[in-house]
C-alpha atoms as a PDB file:
ATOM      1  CA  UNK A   1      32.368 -45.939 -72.167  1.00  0.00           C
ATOM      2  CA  UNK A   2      34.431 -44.057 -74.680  1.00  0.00           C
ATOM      3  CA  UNK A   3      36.422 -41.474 -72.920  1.00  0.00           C
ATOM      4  CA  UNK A   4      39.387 -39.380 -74.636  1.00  0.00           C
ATOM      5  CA  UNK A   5      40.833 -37.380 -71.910  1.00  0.00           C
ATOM      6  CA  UNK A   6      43.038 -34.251 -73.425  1.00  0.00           C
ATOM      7  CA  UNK A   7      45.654 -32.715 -71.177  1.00  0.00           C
ATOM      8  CA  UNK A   8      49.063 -30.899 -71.292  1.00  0.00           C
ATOM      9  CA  UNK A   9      48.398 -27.774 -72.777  1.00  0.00           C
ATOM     10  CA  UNK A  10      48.959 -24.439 -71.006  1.00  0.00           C
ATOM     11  CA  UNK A  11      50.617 -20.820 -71.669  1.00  0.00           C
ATOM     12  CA  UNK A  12      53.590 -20.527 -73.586  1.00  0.00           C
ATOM     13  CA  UNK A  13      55.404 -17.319 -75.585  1.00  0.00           C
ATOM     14  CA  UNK A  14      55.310 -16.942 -79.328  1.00  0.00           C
ATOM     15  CA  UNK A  15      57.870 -19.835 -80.467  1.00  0.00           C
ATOM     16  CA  UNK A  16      57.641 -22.030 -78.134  1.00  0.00           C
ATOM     17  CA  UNK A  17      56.504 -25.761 -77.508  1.00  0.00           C
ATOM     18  CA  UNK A  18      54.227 -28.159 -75.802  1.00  0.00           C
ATOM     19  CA  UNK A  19      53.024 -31.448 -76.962  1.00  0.00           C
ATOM     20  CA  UNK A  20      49.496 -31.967 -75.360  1.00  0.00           C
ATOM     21  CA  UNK A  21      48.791 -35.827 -74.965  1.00  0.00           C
ATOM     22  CA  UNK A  22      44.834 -38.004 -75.292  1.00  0.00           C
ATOM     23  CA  UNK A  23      44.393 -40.511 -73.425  1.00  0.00           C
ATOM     24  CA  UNK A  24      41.878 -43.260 -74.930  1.00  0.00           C
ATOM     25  CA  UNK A  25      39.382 -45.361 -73.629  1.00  0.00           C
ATOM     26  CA  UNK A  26      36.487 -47.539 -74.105  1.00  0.00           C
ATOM     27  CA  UNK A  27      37.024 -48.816 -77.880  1.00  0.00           C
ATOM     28  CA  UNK A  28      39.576 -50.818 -79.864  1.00  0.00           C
ATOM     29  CA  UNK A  29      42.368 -48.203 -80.262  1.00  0.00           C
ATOM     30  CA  UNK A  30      43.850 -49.337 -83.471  1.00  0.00           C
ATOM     31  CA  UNK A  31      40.390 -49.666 -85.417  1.00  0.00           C
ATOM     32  CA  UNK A  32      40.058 -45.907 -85.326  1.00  0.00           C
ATOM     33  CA  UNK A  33      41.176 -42.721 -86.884  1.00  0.00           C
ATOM     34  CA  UNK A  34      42.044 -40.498 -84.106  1.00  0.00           C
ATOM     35  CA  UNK A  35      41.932 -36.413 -84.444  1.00  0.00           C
ATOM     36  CA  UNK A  36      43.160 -33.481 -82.567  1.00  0.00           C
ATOM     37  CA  UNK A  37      41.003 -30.414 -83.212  1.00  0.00           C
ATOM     38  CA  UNK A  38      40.777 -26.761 -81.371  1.00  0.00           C
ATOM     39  CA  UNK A  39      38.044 -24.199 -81.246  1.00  0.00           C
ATOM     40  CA  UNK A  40      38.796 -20.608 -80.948  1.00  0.00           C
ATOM     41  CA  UNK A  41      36.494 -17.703 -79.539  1.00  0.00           C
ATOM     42  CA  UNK A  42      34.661 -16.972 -82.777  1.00  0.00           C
ATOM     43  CA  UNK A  43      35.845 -19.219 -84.937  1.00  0.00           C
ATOM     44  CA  UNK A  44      34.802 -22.092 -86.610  1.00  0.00           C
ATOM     45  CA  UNK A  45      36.235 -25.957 -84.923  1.00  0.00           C
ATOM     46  CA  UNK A  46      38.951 -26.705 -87.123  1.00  0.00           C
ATOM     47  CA  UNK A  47      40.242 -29.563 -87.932  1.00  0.00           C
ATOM     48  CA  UNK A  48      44.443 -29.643 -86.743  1.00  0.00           C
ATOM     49  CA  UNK A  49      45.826 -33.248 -87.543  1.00  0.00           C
ATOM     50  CA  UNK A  50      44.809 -36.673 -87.655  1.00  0.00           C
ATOM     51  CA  UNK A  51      46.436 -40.530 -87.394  1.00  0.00           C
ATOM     52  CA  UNK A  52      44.960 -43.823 -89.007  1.00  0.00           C
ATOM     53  CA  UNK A  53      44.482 -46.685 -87.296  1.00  0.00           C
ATOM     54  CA  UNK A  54      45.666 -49.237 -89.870  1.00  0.00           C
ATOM     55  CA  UNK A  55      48.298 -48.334 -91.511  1.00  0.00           C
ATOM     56  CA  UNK A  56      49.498 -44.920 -88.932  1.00  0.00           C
ATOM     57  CA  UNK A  57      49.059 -42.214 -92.042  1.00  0.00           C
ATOM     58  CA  UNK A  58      48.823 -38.745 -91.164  1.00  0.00           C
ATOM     59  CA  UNK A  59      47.278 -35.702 -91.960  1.00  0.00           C
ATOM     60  CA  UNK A  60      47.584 -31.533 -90.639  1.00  0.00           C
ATOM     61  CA  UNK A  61      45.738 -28.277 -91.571  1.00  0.00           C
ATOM     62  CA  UNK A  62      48.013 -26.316 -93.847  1.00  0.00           C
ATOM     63  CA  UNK A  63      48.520 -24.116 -91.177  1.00  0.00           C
ATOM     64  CA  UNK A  64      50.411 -26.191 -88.938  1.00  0.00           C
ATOM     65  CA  UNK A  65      52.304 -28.475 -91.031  1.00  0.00           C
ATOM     66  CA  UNK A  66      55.938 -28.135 -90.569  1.00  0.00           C
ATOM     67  CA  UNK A  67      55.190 -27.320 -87.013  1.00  0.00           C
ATOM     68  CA  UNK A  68      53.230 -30.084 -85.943  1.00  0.00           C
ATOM     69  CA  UNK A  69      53.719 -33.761 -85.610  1.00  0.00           C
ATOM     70  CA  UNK A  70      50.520 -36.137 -84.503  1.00  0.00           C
ATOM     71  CA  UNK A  71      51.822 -39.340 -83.345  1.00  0.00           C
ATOM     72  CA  UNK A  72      50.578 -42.250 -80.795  1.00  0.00           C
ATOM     73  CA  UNK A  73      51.899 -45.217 -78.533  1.00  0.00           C
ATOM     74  CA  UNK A  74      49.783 -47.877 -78.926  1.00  0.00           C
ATOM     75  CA  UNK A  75      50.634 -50.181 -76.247  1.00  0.00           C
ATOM     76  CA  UNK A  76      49.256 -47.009 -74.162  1.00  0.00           C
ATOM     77  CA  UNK A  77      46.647 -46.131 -75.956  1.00  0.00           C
ATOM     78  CA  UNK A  78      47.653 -42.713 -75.987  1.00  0.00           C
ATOM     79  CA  UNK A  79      48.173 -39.932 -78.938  1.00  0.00           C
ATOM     80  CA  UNK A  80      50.350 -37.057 -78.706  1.00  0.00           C
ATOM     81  CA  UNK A  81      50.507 -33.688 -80.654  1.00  0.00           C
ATOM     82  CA  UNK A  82      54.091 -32.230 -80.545  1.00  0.00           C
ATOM     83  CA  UNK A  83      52.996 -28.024 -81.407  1.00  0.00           C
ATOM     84  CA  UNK A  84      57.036 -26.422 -82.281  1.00  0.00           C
ATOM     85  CA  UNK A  85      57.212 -22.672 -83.459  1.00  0.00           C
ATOM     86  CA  UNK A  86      53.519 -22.172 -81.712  1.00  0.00           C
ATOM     87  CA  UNK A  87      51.982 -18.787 -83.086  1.00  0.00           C
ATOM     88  CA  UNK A  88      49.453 -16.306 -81.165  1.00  0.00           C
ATOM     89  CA  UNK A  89      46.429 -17.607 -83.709  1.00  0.00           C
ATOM     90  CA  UNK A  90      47.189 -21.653 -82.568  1.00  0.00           C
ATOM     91  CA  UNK A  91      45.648 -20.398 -79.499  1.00  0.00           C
ATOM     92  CA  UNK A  92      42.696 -22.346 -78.750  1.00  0.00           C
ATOM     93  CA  UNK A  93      40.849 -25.937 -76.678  1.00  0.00           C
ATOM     94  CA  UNK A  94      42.309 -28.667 -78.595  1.00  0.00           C
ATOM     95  CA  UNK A  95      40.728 -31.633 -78.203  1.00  0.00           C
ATOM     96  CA  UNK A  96      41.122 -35.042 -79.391  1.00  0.00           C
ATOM     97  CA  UNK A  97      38.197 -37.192 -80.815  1.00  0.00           C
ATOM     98  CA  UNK A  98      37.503 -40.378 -83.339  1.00  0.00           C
ATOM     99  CA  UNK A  99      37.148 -39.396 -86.451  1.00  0.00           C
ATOM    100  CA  UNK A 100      34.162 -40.869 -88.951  1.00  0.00           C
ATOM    101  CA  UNK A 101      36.799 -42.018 -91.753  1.00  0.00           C
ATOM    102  CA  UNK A 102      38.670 -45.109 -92.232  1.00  0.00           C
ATOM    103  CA  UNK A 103      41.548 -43.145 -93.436  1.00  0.00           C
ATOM    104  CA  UNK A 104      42.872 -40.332 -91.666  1.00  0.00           C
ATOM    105  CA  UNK A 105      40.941 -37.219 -93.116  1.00  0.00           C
ATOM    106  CA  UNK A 106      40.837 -33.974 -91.508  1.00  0.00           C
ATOM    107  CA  UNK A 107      36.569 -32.702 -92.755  1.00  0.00           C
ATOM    108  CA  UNK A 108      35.561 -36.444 -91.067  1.00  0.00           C
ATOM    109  CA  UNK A 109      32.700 -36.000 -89.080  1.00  0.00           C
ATOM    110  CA  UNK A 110      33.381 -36.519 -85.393  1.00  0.00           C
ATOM    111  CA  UNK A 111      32.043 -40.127 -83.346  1.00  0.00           C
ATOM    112  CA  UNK A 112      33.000 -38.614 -79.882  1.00  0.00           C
ATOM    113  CA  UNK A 113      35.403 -36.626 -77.955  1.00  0.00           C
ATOM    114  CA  UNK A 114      36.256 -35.245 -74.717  1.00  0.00           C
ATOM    115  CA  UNK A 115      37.381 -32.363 -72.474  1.00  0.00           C
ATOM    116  CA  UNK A 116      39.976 -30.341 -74.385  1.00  0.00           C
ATOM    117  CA  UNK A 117      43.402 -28.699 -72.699  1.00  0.00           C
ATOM    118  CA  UNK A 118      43.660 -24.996 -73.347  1.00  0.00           C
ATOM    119  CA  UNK A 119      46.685 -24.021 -75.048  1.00  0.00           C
ATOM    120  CA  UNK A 120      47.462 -20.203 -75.286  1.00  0.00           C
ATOM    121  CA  UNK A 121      50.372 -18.573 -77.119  1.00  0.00           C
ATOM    122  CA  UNK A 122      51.296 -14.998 -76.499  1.00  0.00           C
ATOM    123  CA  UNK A 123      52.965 -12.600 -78.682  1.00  0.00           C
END
């Protein structure tokens, strides 16, 4: 079965970093687009970053970019979000998931996903 196992977040200070890794399972790794995305108390799931398959083209949210990189070691099937400069409103569950797409595109529609890794920044 598809499984896409999130982990590394945690509780960091205004400015600081973590780089939360997924963990994939259960499908041809390097046929899909792969996501992170986070959910907030109240707030709509957002879409945070994405990386293609193919050709390894990458997307963020406005908010992040500069601050975020999305990359992945395919021999290990794994995908990593490096989060620099983290603010008090990147607090969320970020979880990664397949994306619908071909091409890396953050509004995709989501194929599957699994337990997200809390990450929460104070001020």
């Amino acid at each position: 079965e598809v499984q896409l196992q999130a982990s590394g977040g945690g509780l960091v200070q205004a400015g600081g970093s973590l780089r939360p890794s997924c963990a994939a399972s259960g499908f041809t790794f390097d046929d899909y687009v792969i996501g992170w995305f986070r959910q907030a108390p109240g707030k709509e799931r957002e879409g945070v970053s994405c990386i293609s398959g193919s050709d390894d083209s990458t997307d963020y949210t406005n908010s992040v970019k500069g601050r975020f990189t999305i990359s992945k070691d395919k021999a290990k099937n794994m995908v990593y979000l490096q989060m620099k400069d983290l603010k008090p409103e990147d607090t969320a569950v970020y979880y990664c998931a397949i994306q619908g797409d071909r091409k890396c595109n953050l509004q995709s529609a989501l194929s599957a996903w699994g337990q997200g890794t809390q990450v929460t920044v104070s001020s």
